[in-house]
Protein backbone atom coordinates (compact mmCIF):
# COMPACT_ATOMS: atom_id res chain seq x y z
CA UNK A 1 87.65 101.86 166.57
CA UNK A 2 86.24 100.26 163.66
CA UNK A 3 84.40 101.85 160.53
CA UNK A 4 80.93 101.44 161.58
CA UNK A 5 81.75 103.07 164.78
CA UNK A 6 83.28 106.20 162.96
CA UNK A 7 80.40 106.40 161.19
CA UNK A 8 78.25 107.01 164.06
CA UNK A 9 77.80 110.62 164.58
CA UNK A 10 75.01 112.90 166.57
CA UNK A 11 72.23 112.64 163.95
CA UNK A 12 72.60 109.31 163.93
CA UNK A 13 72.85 108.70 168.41
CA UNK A 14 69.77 111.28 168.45
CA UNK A 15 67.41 109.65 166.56
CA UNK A 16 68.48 106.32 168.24
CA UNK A 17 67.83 107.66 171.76
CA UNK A 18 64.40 109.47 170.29
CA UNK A 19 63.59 105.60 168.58
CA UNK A 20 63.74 104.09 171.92
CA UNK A 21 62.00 106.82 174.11
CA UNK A 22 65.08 107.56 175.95
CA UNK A 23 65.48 110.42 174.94
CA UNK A 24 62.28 113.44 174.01
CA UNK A 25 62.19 116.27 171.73
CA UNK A 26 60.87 118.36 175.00
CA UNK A 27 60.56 118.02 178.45
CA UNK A 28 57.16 115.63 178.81
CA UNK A 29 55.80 115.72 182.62
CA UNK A 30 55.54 112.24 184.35
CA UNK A 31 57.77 110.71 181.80
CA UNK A 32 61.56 109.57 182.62
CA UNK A 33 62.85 110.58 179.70
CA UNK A 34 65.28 113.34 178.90
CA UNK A 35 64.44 116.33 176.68
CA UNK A 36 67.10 117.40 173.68
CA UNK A 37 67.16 120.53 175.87
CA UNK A 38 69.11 119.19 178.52
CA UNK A 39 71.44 116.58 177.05
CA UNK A 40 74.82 116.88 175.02
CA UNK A 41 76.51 114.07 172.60
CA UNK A 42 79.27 112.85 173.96
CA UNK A 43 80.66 109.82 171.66
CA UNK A 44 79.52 106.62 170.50
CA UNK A 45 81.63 103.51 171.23
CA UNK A 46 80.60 99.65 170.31
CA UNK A 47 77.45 99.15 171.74
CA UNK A 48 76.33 102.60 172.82
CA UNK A 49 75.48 106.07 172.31
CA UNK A 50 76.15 108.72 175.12
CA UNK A 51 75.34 111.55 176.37
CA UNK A 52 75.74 113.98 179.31
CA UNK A 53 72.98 115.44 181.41
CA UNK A 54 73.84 119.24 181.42
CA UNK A 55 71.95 119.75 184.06
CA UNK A 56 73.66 117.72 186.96
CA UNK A 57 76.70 116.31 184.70
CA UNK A 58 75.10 112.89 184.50
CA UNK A 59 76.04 110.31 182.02
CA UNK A 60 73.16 108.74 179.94
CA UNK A 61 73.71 105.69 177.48
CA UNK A 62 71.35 104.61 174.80
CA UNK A 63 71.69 101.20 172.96
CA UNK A 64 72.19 101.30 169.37
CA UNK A 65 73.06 97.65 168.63
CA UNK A 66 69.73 95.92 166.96
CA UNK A 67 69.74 92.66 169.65
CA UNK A 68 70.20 95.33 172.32
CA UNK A 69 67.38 97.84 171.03
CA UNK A 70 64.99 94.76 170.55
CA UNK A 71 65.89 93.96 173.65
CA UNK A 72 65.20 97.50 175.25
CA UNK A 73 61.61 97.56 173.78
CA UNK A 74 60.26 94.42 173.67
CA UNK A 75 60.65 95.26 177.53
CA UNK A 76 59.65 98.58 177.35
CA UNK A 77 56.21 97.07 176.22
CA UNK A 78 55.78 94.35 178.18
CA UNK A 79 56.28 96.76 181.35
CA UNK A 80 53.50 99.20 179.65
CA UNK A 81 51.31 96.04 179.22
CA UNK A 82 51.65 95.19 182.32
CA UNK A 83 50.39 98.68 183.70
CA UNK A 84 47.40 98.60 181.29
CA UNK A 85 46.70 95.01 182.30
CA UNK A 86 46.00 96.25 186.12
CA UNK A 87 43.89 99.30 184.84
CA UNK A 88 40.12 98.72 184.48
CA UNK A 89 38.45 101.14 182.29
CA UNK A 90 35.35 103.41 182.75
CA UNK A 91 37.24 104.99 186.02
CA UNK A 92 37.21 100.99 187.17
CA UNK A 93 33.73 100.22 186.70
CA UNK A 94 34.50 97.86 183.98
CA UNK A 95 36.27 94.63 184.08
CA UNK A 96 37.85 95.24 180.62
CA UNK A 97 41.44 96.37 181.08
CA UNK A 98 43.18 99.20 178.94
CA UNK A 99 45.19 96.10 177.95
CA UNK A 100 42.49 94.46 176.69
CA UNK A 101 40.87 97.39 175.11
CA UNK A 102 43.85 97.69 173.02
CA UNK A 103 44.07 94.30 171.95
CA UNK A 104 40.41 94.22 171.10
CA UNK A 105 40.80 97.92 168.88
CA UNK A 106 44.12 95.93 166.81
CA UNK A 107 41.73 93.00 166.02
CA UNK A 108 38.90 95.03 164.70
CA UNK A 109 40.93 97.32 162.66
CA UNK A 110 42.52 97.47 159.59
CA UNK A 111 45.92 96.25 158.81
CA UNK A 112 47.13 99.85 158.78
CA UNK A 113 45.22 101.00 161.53
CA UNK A 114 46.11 97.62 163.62
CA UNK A 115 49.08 99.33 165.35
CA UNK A 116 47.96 102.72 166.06
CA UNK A 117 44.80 101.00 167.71
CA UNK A 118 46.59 98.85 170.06
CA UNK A 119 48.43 101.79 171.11
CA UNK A 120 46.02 104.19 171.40
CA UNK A 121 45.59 104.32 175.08
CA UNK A 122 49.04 103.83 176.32
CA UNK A 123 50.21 107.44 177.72
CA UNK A 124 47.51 105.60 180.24
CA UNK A 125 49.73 104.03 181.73
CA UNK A 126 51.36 107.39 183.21
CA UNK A 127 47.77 109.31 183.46
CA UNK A 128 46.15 106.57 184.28
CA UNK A 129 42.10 106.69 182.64
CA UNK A 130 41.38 109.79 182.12
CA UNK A 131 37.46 109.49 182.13
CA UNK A 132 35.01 111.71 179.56
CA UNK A 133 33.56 113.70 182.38
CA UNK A 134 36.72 114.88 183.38
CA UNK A 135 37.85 115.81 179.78
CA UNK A 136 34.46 117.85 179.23
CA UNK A 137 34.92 119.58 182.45
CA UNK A 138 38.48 120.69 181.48
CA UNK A 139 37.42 121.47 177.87
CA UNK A 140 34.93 123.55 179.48
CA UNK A 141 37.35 125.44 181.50
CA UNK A 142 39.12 126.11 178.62
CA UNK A 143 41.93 123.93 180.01
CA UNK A 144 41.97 120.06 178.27
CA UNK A 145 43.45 122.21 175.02
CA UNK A 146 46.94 122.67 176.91
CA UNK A 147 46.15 119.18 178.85
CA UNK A 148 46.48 117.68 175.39
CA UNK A 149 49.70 120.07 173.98
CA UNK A 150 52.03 119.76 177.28
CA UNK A 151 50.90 115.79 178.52
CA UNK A 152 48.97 113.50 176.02
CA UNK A 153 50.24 114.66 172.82
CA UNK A 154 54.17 114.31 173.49
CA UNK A 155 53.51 111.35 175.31
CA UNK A 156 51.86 109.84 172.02
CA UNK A 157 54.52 111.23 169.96
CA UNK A 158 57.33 109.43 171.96
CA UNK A 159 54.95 106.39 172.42
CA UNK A 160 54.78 106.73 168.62
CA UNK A 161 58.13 106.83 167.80
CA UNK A 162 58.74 103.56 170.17
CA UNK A 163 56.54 101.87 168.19
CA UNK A 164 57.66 102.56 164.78
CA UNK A 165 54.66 104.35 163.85
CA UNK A 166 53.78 107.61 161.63
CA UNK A 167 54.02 111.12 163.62
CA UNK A 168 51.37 113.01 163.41
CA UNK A 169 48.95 109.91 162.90
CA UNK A 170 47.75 109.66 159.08
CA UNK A 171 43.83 111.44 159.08
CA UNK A 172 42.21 108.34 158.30
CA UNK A 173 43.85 106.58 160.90
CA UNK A 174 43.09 108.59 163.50
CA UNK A 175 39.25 108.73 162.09
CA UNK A 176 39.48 104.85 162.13
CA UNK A 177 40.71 104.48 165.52
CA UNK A 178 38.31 106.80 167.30
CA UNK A 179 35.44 105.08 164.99
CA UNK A 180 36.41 101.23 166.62
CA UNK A 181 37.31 102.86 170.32
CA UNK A 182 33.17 104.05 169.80
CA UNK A 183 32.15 100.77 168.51
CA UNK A 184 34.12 98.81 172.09
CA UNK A 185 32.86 101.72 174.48
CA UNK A 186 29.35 100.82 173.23
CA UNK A 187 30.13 97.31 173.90
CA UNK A 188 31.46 97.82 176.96
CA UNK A 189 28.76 99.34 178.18
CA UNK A 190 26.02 96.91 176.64
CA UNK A 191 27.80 93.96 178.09
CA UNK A 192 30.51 94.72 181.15
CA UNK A 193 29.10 98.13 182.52
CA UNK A 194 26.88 98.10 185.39
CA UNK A 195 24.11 101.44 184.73
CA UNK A 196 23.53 101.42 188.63
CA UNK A 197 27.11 102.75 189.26
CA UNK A 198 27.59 105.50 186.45
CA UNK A 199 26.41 108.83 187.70
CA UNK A 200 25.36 109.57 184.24
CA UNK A 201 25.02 107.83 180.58
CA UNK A 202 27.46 108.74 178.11
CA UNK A 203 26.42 109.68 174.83
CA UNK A 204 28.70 107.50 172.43
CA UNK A 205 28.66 107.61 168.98
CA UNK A 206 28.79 104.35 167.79
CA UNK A 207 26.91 100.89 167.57
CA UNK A 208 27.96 97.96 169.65
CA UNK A 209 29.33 95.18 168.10
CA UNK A 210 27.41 92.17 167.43
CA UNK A 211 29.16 89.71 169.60
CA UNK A 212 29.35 89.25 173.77
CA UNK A 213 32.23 90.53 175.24
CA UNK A 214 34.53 88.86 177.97
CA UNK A 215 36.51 90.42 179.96
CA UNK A 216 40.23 88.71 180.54
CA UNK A 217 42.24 87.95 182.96
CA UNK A 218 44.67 90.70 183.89
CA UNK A 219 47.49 87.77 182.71
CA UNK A 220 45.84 87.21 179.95
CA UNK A 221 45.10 90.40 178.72
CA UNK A 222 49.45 90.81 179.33
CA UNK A 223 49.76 88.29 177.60
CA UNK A 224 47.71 89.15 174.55
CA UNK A 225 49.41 92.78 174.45
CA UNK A 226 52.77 91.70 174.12
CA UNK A 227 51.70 89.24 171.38
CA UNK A 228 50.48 92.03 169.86
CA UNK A 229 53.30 94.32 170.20
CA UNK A 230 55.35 91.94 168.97
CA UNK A 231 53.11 91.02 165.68
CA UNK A 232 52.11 94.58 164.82
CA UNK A 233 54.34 96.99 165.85
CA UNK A 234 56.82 98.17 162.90
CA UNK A 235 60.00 98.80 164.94
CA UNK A 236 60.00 95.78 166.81
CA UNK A 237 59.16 93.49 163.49
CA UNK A 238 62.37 95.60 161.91
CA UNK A 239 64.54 94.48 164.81
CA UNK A 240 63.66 90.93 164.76
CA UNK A 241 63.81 91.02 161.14
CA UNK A 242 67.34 92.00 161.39
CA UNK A 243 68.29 89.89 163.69
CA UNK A 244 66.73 86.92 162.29
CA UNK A 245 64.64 86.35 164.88
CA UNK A 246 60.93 84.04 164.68
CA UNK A 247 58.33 84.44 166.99
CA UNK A 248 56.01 81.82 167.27
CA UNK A 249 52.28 81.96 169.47
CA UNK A 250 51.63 78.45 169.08
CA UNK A 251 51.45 75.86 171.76
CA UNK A 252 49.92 78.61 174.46
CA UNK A 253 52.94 79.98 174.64
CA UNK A 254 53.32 83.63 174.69
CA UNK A 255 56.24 86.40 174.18
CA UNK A 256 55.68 87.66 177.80
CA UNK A 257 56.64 84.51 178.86
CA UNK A 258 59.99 84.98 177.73
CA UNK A 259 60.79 88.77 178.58
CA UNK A 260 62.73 87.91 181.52
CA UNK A 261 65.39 86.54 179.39
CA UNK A 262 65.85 89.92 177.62
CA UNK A 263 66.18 91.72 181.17
């Protein structure tokens, strides 16, 4: 066993495992993930960290080499884009994808906010689009409050964490993001939304931006999202930093195209 291997310790395998989504600080329904409650560090050896499920005695390995991390979330992300890419928003009424809406947020915001806005829907992929009717209702039963503390919150921490990002969000990102994801709902609705099939008109808070919106094509809009991921996101830019890696978007070509290899 080699230095760097020694060095390795349970600090060091936890925050690995917590970096890559494998592993939770607590249990997170709908997610596959495992909750610091019910593993146990085992040992680290040349490529991975383990544990043990204490629950049913399972063994659980987490990556910690960079290529094999990169390669862990780069598809990670693509599968989440590809989820978002299927899912239309305004309960399906609108041809714009969650996807899409992401993409759109990271290109309107600024270069701080960039990430956190192409992220900012994707615990969607696992509740799917959890319309503003819905969330009123609930808030009115006095029940949205622990939606938000058991569900969307931990899944945005972990989502966070895979990304590289700041947990809890900085203030004046969070005011940023929710200040553009008015601005696109406006738009949305102004361009893409048709007022025959809504059962009732949102108030938004926001102006529409200027220009006509088009919805993509659910490959495109994959497409676009892993580009994204890939250009914006702070872990994966790390990794291929590290590694020495250069992505390149020119010529058509896109990451996505390419995830297969890293399967």
């Amino acid at each position: 066993m080699d230095g760097s291997i020694r060095a390795r310790n349970q600090d060091d395998a936890i925050e690995n495992g917590l970096s890559l989504g494998i592993l939770v600080p607590k249990a997170i329904p709908m997610i596959g993930a495992f909750s610091l409650e019910q593993v146990a560090y085992r040992h680290s050896d040349s490529s991975y960290d383990w544990f043990e499920n204490s629950d049913t005695g399972e063994s659980i390995r987490v990556p910690h080499l960079a290529e094999d991390r990169y390669r862990y979330l780069l598809v990670a992300f693509n599968t989440t884009g590809t989820i978002l890419s299927r899912k239309r928003r305004w309960n399906g009424i609108c041809p714009v994808s969650v996807a899409q809406h992401g993409v759109d947020h990271s290109a309107r915001a600024s270069k701080a906010a960039a990430p956190y806005g192409l992220i900012h829907d994707n615990e969607e992929a696992d509740t799917g689009d959890m319309i503003t009717p819905m969330k009123t209702a609930l808030r009115g039963l006095h029940l949205w409050g622990r939606v938000e503390e058991c569900i969307v919150m931990p899944m945005r921490e972990r989502i966070a964490r895979m990304a590289g990002l700041e947990w809890p969000w900085p203030e004046n990102i969070r005011q940023e993001v929710e200040l553009i994801d008015q601005r696109l709902k406006a738009t949305e609705e102004r361009d893409l939304v048709d007022p025959s099939l809504l059962a009732f008109h949102p108030h938004i808070e926001g102006n529409p931006y200027p220009e006509q919106m088009q919805a993509l094509s659910e490959i495109e809009a994959r497409h676009q999202y892993l580009d994204a991921c890939t250009d914006l996101l702070p872990s994966l830019i790390a990794l291929r930093e590290e590694l020495g890696l250069v992505v390149s978007h020119q010529s058509g070509g896109h990451m996505s195209d390419d995830v297969s290899m890293a399967i």
